[in-house]
C-alpha atoms as a PDB file:
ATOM      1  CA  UNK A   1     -18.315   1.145   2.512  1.00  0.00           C
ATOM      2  CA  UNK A   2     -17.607  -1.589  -0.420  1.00  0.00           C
ATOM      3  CA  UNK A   3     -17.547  -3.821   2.038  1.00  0.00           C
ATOM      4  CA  UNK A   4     -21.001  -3.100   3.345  1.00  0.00           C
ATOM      5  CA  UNK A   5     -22.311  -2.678   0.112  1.00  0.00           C
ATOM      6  CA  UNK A   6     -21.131  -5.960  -0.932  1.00  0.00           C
ATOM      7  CA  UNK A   7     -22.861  -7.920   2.441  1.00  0.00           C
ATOM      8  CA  UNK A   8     -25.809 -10.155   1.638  1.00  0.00           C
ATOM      9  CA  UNK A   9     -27.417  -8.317   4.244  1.00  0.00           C
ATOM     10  CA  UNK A  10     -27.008  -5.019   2.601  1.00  0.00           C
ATOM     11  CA  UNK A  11     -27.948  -6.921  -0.902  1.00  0.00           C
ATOM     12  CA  UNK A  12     -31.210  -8.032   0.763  1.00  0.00           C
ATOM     13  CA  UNK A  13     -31.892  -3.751   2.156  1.00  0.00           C
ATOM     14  CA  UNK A  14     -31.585  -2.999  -1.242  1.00  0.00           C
ATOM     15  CA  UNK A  15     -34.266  -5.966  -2.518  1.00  0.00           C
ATOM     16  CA  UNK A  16     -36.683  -5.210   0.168  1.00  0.00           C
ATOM     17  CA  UNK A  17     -36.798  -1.031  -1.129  1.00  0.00           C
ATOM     18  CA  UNK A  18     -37.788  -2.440  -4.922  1.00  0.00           C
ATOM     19  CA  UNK A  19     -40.498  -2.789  -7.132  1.00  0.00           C
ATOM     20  CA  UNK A  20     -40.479  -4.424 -10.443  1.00  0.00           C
ATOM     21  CA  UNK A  21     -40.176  -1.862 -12.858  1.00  0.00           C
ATOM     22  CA  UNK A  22     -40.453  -2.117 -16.844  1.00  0.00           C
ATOM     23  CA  UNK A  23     -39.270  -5.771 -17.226  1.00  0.00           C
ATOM     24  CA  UNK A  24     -38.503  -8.501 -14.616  1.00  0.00           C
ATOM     25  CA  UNK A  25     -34.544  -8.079 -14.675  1.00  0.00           C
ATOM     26  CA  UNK A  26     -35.267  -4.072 -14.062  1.00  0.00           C
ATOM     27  CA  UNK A  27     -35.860  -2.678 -10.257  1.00  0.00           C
ATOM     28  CA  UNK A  28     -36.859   0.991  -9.431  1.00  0.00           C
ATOM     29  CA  UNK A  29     -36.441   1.742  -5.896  1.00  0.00           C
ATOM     30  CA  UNK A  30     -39.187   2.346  -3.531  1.00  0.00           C
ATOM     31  CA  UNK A  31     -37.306   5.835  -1.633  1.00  0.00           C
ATOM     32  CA  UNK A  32     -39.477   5.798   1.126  1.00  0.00           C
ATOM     33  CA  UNK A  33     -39.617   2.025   1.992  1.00  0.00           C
ATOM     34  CA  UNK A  34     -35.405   2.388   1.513  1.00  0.00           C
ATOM     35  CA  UNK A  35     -35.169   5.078   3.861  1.00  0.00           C
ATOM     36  CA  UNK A  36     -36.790   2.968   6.469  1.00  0.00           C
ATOM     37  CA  UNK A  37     -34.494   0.471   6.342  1.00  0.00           C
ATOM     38  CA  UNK A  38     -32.361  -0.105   9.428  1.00  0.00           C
ATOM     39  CA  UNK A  39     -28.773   0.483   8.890  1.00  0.00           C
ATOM     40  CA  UNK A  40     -26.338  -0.176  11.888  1.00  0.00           C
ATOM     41  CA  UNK A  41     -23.099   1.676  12.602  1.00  0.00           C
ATOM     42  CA  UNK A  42     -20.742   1.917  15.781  1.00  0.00           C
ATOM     43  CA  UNK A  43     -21.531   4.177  18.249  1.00  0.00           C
ATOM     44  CA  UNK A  44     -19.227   7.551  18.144  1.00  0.00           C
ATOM     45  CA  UNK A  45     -17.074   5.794  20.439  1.00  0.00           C
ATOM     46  CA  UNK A  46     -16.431   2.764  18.800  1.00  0.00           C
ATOM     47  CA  UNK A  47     -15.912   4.870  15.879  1.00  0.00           C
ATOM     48  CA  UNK A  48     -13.548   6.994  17.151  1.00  0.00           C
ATOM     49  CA  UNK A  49     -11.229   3.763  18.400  1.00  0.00           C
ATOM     50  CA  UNK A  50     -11.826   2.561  15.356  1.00  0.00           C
ATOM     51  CA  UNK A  51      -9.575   5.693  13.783  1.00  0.00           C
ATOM     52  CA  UNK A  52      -6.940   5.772  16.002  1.00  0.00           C
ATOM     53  CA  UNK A  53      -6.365   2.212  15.632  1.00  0.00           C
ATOM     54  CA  UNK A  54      -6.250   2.966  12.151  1.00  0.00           C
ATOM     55  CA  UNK A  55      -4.122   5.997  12.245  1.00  0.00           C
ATOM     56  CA  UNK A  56      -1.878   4.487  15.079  1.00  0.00           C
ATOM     57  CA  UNK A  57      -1.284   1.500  12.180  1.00  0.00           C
ATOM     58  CA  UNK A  58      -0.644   3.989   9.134  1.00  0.00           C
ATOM     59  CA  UNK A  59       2.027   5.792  11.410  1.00  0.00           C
ATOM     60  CA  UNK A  60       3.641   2.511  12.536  1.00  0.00           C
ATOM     61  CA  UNK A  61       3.514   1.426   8.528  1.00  0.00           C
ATOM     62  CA  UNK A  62       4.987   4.865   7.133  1.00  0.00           C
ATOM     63  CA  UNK A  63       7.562   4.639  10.317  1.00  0.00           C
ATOM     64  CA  UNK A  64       8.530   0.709   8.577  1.00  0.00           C
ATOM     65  CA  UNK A  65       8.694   2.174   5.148  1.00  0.00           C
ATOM     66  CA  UNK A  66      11.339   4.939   6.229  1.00  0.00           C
ATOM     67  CA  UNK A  67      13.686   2.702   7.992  1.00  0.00           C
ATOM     68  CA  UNK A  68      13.438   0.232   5.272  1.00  0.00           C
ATOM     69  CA  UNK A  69      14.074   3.423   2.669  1.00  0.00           C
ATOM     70  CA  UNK A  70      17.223   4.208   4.760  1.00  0.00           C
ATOM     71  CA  UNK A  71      18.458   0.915   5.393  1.00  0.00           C
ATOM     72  CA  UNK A  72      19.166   0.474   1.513  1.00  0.00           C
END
């Protein structure tokens, strides 16, 4: 998520969903232009692959970390 947040893409989202509010360096956000932004995410299926890559990594890394703990 800090990653998305952090995209110019997602930067520009948040600029299109804002008015000028008291001053010029102060933005309130338009809710109901933001929520019809277009956000993209992975289909379930991509996301699921995504997690067991993920998990399939962590186990390989925790299964490093014990032979390495045992080896000393």
């Amino acid at each position: 998520m800090q990653t998305w947040v952090k995209r110019e893409e997602t930067k520009s989202l948040f600029l299109k969903a804002t008015t000028e509010g008291a001053s010029q360096c102060r933005k309130n956000i338009d809710w109901d232009r933001l929520y019809k932004q277009l956000v993209l995410f992975p289909g379930v299926s991509e996301q699921s692959q995504i997690g067991s890559f993920f998990s399939q990594l962590d186990d390989l890394i925790t299964l490093h970390q014990r032979k390495s703990v045992t080896i000393k």
